[in-house]
N, C-alpha and C. Protein backbone atom coordinates (compact mmCIF):
# COMPACT_ATOMS: atom_id res chain seq x y z
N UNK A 1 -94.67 128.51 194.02
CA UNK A 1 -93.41 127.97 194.35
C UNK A 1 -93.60 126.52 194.76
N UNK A 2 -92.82 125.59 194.19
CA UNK A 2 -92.79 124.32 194.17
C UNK A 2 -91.88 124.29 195.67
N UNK A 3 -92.80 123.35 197.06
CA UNK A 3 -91.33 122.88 197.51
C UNK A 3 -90.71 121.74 197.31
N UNK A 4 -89.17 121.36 197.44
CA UNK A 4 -88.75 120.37 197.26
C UNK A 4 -88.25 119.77 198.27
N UNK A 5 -88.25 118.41 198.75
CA UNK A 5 -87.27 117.59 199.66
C UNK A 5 -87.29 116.43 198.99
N UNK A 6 -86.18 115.89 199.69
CA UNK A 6 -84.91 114.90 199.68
C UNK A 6 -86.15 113.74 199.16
N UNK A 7 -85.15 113.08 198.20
CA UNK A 7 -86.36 111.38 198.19
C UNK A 7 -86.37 110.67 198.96
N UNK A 8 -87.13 109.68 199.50
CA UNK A 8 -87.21 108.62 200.28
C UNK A 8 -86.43 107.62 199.66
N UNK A 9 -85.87 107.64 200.99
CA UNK A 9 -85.02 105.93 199.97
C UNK A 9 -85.83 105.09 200.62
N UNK A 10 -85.51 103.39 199.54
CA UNK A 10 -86.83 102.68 199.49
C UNK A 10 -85.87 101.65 200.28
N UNK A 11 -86.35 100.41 200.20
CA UNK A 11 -85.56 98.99 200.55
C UNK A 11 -84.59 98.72 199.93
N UNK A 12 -85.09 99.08 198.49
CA UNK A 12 -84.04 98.14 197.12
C UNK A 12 -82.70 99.11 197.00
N UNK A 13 -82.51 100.38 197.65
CA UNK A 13 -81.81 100.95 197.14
C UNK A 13 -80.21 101.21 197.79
N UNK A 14 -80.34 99.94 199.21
CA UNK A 14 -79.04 99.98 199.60
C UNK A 14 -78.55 101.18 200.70
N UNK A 15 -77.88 101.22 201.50
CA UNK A 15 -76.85 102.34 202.47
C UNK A 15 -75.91 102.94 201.38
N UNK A 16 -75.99 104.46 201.65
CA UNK A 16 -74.55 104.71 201.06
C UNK A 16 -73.34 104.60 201.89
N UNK A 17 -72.50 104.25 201.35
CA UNK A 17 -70.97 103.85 202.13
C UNK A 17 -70.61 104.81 202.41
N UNK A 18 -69.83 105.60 203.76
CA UNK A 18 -69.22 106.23 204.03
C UNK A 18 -67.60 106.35 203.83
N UNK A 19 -67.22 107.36 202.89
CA UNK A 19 -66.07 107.18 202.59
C UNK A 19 -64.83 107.46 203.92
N UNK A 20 -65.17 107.45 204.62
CA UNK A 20 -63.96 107.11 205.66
C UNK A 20 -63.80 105.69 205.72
N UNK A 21 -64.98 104.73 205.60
CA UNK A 21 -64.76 103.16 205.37
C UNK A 21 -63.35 103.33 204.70
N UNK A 22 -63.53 103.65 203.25
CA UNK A 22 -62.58 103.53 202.75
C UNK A 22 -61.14 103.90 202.96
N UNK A 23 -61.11 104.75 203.67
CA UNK A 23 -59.96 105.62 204.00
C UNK A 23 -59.45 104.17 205.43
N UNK A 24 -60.37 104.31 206.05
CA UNK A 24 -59.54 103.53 207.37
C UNK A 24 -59.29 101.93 207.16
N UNK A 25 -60.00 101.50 205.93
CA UNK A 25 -59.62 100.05 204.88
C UNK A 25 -58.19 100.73 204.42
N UNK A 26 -58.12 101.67 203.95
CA UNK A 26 -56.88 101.46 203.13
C UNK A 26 -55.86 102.26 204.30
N UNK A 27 -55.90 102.67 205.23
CA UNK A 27 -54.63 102.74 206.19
C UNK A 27 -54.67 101.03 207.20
N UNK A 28 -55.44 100.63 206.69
CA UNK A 28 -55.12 99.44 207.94
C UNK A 28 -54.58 98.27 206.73
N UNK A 29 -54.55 98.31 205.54
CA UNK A 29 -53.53 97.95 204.65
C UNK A 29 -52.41 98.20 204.95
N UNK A 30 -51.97 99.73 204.61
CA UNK A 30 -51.16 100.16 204.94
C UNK A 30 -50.33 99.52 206.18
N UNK A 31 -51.07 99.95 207.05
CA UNK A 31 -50.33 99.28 208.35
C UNK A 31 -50.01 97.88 208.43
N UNK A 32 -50.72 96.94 207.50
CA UNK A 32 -50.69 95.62 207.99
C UNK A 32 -49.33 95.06 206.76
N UNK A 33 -49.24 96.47 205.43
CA UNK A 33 -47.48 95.80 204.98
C UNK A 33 -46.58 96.11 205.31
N UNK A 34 -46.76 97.43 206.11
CA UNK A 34 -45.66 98.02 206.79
C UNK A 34 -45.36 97.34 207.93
N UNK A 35 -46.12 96.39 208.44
CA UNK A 35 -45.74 95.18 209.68
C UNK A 35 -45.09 94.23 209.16
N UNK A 36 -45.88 93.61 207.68
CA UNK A 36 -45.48 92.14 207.36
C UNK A 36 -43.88 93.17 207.06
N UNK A 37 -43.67 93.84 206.33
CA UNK A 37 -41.85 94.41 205.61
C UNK A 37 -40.97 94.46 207.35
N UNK A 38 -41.56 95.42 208.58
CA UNK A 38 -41.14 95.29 209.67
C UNK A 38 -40.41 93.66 210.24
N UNK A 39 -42.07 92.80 209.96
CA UNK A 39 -41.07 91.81 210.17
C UNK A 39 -40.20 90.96 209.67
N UNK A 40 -40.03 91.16 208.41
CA UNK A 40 -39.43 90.17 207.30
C UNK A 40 -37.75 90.68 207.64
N UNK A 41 -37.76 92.23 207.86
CA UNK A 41 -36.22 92.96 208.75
C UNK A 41 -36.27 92.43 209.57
N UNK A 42 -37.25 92.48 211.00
CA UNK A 42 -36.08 91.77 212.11
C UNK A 42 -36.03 90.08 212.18
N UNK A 43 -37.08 89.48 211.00
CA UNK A 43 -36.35 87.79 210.84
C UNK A 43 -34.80 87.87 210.21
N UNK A 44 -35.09 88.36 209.01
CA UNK A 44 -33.49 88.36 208.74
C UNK A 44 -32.54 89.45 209.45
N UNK A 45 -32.66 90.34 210.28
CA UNK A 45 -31.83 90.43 210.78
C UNK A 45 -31.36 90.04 212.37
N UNK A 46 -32.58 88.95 212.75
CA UNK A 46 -32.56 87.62 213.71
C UNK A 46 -31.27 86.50 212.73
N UNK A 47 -31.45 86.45 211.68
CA UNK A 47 -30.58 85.35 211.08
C UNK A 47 -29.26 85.71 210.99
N UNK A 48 -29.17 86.79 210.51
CA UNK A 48 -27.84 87.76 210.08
C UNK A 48 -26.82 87.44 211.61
N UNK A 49 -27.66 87.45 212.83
CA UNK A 49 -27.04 87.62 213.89
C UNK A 49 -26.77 86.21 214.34
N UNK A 50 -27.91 85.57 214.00
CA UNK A 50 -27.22 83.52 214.62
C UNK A 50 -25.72 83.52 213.80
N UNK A 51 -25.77 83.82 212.28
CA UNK A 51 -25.25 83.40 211.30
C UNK A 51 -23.54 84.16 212.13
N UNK A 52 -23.62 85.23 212.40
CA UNK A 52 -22.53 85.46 213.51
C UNK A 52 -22.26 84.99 214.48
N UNK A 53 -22.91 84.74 215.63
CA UNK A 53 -22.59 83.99 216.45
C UNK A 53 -22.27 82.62 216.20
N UNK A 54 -22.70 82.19 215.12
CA UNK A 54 -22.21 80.84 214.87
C UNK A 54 -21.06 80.74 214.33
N UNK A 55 -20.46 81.90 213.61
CA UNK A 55 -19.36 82.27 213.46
C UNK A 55 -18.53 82.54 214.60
N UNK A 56 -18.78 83.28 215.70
CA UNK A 56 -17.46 83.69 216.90
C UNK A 56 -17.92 82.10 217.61
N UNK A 57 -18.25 81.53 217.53
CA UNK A 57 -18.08 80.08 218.32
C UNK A 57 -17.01 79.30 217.46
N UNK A 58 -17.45 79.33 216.17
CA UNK A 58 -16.05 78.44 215.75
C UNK A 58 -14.87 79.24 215.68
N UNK A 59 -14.79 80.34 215.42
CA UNK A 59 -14.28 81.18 215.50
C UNK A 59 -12.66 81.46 216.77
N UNK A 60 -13.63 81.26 218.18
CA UNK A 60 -13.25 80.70 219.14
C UNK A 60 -12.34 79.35 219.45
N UNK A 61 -13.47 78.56 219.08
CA UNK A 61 -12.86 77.05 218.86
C UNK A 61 -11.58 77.12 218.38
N UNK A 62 -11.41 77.47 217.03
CA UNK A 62 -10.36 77.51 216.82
C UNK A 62 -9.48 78.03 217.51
N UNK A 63 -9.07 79.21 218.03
CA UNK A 63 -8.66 79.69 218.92
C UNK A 63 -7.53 79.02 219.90
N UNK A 64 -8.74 77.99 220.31
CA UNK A 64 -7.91 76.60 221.38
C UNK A 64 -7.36 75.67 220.81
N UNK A 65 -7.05 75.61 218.99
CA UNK A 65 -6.56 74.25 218.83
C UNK A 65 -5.52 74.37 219.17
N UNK A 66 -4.77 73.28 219.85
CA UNK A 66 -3.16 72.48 220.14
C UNK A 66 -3.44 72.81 221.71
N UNK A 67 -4.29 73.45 222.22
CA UNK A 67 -4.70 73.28 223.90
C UNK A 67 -4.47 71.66 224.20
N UNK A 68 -3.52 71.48 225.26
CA UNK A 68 -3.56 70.08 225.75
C UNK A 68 -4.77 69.78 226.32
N UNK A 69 -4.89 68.37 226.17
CA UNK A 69 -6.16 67.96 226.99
C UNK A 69 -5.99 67.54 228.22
N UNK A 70 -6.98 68.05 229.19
CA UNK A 70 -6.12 67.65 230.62
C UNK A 70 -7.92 67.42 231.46
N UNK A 71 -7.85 65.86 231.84
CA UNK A 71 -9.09 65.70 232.42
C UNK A 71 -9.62 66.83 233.81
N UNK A 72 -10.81 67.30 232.95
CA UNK A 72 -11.39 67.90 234.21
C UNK A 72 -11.28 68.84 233.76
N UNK A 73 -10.17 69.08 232.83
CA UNK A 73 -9.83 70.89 232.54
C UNK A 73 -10.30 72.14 232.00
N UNK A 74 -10.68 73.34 232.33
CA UNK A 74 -11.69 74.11 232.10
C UNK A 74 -11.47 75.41 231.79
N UNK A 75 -9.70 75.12 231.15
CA UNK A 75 -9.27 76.60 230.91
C UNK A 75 -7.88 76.31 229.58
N UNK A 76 -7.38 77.16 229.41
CA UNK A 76 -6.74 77.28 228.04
C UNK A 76 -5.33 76.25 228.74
N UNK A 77 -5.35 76.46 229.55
CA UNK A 77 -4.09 75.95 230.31
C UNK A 77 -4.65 74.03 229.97
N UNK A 78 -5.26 73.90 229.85
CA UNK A 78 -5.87 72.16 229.63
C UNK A 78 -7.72 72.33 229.29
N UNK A 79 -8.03 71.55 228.22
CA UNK A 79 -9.64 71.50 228.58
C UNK A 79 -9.64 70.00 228.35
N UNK A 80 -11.08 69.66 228.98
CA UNK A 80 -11.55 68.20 228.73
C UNK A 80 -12.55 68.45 227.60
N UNK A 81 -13.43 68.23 227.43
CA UNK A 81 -14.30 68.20 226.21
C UNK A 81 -15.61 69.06 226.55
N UNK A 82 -16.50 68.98 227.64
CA UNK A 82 -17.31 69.29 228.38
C UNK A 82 -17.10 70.88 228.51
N UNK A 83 -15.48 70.74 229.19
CA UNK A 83 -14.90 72.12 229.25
C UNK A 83 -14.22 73.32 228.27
N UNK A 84 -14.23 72.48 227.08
CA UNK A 84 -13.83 73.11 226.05
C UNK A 84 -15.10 74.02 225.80
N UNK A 85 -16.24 73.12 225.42
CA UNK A 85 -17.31 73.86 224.94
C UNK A 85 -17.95 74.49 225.58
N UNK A 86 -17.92 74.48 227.19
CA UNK A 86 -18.09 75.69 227.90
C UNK A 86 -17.25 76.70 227.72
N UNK A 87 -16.02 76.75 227.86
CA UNK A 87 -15.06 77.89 227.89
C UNK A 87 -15.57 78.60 226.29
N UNK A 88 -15.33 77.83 225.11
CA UNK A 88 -16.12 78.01 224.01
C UNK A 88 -17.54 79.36 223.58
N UNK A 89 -18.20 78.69 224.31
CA UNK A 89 -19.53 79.35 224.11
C UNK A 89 -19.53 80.75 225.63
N UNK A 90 -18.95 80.29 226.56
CA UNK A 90 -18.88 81.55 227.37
C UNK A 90 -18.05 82.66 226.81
N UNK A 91 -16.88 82.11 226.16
CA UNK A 91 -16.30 83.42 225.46
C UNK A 91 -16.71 83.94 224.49
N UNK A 92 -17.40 83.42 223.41
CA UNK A 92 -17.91 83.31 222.38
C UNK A 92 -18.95 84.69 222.33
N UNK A 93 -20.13 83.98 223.09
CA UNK A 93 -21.49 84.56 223.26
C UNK A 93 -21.66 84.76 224.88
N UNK A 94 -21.18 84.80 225.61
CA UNK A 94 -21.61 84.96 226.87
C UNK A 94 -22.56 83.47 227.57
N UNK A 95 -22.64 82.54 226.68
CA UNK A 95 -23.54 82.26 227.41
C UNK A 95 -22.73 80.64 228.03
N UNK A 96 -23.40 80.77 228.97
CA UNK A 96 -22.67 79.68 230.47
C UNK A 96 -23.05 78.00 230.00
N UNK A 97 -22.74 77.38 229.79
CA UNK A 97 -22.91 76.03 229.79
C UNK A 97 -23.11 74.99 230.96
N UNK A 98 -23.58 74.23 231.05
CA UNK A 98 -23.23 73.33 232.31
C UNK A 98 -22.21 72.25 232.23
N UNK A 99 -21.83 72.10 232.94
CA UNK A 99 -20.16 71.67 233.02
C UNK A 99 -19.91 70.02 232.38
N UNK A 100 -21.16 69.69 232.63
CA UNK A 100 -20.52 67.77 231.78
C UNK A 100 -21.07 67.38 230.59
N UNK A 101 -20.51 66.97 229.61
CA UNK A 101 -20.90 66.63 228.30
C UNK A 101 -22.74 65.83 228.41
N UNK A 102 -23.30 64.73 229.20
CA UNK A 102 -24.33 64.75 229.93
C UNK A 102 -25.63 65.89 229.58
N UNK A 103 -24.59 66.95 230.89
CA UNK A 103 -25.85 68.15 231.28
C UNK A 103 -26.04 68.95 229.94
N UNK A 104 -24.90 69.15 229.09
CA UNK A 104 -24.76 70.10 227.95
C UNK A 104 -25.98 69.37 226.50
N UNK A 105 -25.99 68.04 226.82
CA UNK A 105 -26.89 67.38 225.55
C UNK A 105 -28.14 67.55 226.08
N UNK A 106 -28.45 68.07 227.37
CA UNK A 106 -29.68 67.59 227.97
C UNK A 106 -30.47 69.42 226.81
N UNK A 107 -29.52 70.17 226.81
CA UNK A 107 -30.09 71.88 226.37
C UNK A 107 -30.13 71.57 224.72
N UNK A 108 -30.96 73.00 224.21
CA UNK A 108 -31.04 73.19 222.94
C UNK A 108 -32.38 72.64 222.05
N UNK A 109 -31.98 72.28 220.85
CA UNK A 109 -33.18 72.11 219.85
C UNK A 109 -32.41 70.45 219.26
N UNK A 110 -32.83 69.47 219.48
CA UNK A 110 -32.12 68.09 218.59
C UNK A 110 -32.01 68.86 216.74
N UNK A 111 -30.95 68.83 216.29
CA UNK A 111 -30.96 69.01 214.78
C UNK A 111 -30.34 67.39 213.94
N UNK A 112 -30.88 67.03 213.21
CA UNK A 112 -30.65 66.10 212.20
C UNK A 112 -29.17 66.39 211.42
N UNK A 113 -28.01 64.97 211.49
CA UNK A 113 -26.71 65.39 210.87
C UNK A 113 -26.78 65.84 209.49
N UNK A 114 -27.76 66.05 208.83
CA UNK A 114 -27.85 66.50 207.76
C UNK A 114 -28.29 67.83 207.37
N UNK A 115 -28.35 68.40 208.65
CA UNK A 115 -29.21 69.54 208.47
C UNK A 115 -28.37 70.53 209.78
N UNK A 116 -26.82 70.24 209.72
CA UNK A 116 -25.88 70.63 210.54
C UNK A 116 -25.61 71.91 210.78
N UNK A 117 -25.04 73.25 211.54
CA UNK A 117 -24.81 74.67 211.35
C UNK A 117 -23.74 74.75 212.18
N UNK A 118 -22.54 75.33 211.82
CA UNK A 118 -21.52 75.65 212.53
C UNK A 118 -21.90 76.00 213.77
N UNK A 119 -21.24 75.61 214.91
CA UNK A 119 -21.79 75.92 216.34
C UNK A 119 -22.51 75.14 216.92
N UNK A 120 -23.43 73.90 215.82
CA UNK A 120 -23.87 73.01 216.79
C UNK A 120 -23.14 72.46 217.57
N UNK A 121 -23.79 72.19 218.87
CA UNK A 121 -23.09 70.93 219.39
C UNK A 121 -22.98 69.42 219.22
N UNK A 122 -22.49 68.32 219.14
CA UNK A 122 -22.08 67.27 218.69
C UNK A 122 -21.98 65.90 219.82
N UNK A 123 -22.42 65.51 219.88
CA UNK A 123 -22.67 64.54 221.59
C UNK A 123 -22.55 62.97 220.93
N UNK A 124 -21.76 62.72 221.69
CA UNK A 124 -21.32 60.87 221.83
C UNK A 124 -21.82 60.32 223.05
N UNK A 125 -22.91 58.84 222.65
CA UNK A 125 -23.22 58.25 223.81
C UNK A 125 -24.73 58.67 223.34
N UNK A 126 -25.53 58.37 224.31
CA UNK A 126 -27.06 58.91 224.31
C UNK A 126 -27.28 58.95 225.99
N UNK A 127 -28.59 58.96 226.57
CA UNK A 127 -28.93 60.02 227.49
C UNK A 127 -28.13 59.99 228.16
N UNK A 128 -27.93 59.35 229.96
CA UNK A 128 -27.34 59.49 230.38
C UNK A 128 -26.19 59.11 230.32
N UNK A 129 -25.60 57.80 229.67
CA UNK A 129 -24.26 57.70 228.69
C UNK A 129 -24.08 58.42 227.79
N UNK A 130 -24.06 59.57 227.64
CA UNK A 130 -23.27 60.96 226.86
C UNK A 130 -21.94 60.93 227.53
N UNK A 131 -20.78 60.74 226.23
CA UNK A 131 -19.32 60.82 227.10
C UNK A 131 -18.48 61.63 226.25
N UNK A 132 -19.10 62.73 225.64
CA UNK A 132 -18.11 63.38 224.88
C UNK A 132 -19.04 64.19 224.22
N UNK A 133 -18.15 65.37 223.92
CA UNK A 133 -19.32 66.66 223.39
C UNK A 133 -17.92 67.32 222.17
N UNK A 134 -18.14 67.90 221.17
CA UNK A 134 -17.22 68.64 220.39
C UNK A 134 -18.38 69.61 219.45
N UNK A 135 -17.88 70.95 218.39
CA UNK A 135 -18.63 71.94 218.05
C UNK A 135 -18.24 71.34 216.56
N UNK A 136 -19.40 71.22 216.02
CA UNK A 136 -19.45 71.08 214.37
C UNK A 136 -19.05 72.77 213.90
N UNK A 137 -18.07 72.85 213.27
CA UNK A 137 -17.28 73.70 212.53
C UNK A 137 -17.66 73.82 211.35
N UNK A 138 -17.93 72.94 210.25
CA UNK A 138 -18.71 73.50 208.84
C UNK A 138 -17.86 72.52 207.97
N UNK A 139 -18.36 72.22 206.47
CA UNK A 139 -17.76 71.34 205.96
C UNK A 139 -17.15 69.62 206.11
N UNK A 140 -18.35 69.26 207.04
CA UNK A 140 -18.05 68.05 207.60
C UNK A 140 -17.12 67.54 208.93
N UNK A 141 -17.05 68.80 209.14
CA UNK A 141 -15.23 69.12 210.62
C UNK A 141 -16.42 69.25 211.40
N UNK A 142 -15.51 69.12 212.69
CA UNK A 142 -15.78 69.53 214.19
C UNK A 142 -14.74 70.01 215.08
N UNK A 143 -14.60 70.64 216.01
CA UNK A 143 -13.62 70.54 216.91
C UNK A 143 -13.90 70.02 218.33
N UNK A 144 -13.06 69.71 218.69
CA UNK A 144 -13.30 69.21 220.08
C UNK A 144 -11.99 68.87 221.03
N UNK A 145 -11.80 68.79 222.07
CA UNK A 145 -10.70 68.56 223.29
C UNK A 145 -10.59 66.59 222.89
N UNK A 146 -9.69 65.97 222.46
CA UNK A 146 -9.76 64.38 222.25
C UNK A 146 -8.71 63.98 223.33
N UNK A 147 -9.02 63.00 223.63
CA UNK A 147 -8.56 62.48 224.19
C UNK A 147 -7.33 61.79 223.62
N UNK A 148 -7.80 60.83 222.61
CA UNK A 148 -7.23 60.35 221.72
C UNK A 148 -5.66 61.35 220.95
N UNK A 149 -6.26 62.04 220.61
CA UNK A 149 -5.32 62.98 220.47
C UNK A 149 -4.68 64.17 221.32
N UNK A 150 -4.83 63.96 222.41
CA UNK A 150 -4.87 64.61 223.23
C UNK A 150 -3.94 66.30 223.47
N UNK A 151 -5.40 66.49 222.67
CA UNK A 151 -5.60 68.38 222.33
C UNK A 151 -6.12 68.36 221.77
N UNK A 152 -6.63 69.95 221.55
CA UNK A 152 -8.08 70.27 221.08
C UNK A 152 -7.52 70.55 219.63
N UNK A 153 -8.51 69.66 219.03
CA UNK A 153 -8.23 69.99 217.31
C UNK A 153 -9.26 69.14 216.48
N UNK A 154 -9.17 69.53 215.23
CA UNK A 154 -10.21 69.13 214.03
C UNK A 154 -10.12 67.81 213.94
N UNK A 155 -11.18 67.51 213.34
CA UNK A 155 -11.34 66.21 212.75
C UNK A 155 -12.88 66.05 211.67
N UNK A 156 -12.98 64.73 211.22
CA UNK A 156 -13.89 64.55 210.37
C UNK A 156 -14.63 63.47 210.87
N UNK A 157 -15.95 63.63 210.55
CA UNK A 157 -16.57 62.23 211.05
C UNK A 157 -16.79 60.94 210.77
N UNK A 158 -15.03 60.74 209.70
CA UNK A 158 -14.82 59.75 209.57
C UNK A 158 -13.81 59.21 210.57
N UNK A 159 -13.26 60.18 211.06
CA UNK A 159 -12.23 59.69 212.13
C UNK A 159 -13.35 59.20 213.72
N UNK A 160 -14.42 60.69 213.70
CA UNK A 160 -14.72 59.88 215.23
C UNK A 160 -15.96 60.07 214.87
N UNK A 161 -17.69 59.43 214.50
CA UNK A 161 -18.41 60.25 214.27
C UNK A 161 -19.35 60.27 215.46
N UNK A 162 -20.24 61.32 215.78
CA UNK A 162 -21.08 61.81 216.87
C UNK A 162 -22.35 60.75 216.60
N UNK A 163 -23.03 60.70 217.75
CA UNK A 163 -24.45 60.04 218.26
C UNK A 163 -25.32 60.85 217.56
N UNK A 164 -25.25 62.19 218.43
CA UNK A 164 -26.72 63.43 217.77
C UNK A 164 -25.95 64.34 218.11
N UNK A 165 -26.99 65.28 217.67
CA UNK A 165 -26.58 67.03 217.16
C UNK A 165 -27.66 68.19 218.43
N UNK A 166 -27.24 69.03 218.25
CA UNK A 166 -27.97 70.05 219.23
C UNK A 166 -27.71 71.13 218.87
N UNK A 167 -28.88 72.20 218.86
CA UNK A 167 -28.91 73.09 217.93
C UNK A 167 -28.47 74.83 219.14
N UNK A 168 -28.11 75.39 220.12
CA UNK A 168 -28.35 76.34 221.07
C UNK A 168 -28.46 77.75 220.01
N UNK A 169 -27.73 77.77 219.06
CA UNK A 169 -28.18 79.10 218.39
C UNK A 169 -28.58 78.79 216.74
C-alpha cells in the first residue's frame, strides 16, 4: 500500500484565495452603489424641496402685493422693505429674519445676478450702507415694499436694479 499526502507547495506557486474574499468584495460593492443611488435620492430630493420653498416665498410675496408701505412696518397692515422680507420668509418657511435690510445682507451664500433663484434676496447699497432689500421672483422681477411706489409690488431691474444677491435657500 502506497501512502499518499498532500504536495508541498513551493515559493513559485502562490496562496490560494479564499473565496469569501470574494464574496465580502462583492457585498461591499454592493453596499457602496446602494449608498452612491441612496445618495443621489436624498440630493435630489434636497433640491425638489429648495425648489419649493423657493416657491412658497414668492409665492407669499405675492400675497402682499398692493400692501401699503408704511416706514418701520412689519405687518400686512404696512411693511417697509426689511419688514416685508421678514414677514415673507417667516410665513413662508418659518424662518425669522433680522429686522433691517443691513442685518438681513449680512446672512446667506453671495449668488452672482446671473446665476439668480426665486427667493433670493436682493440688497441695495453695500455693507453697512445697505438701504433696501426686495425677493427676486423669477424672470428678471422682484418684489419688494417701495417706497417710491409706495406698496409692495413687482418690478424689473430696469426700473430699480439691486447692488448684490444672497442666496438663504
Amino acid at each position: 500500500m502506497v501512502a499518499m499526502s498532500a504536495p508541498e507547495a513551493s515559493a513559485d506557486q502562490g496562496a490560494i484565495e479564499s473565496p469569501f474574499t470574494k464574496v465580502e468584495d462583492f457585498a461591499s460593492d454592493i453596499k457602496d452603489y446602494v449608498g452612491s443611488v441612496a445618495d443621489k435620492a436624498e440630493k435630489e430630493a434636497a433640491r425638489k424641496q429648495r425648489a419649493a420653498d423657493r416657491a412658497a416665498v414668492v409665492a407669499e410675496a405675492d400675497d402682499q402685493l398692493g400692501v401699503p408701505y408704511v416706514y418701520g412696518g412689519t405687518t400686512p397692515s404696512g411693511f417697509d422693505c426689511s419688514g416685508f422680507t421678514r414677514w415673507v420668509y417667516e410665513h413662508a418657511l418659518g424662518i425669522d429674519l433680522p429686522r433691517t435690510a443691513a442685518e438681513q445682507s449680512a446672512l446667506g451664500k453671495s449668488v452672482s445676478m446671473d446665476k439668480l433663484k426665486p427667493g433670493d434676496l436682493l440688497f441695495w447699497g453695500s455693507g453697512s450702507g445697505v438701504y433696501h432689500v426686495g425677493i427676486y421672483a423669477g424672470d428678471g422681477e422682484y418684489i419688494h415694499a417701495s417706497t417710491g411706489g409706495g406698496r409692495v409690488m413687482r418690478a424689473t431691474f430696469d426700473y430699480f436694479a439691486p447692488s448684490f444677491a444672497k442666496r438663504l435657500i
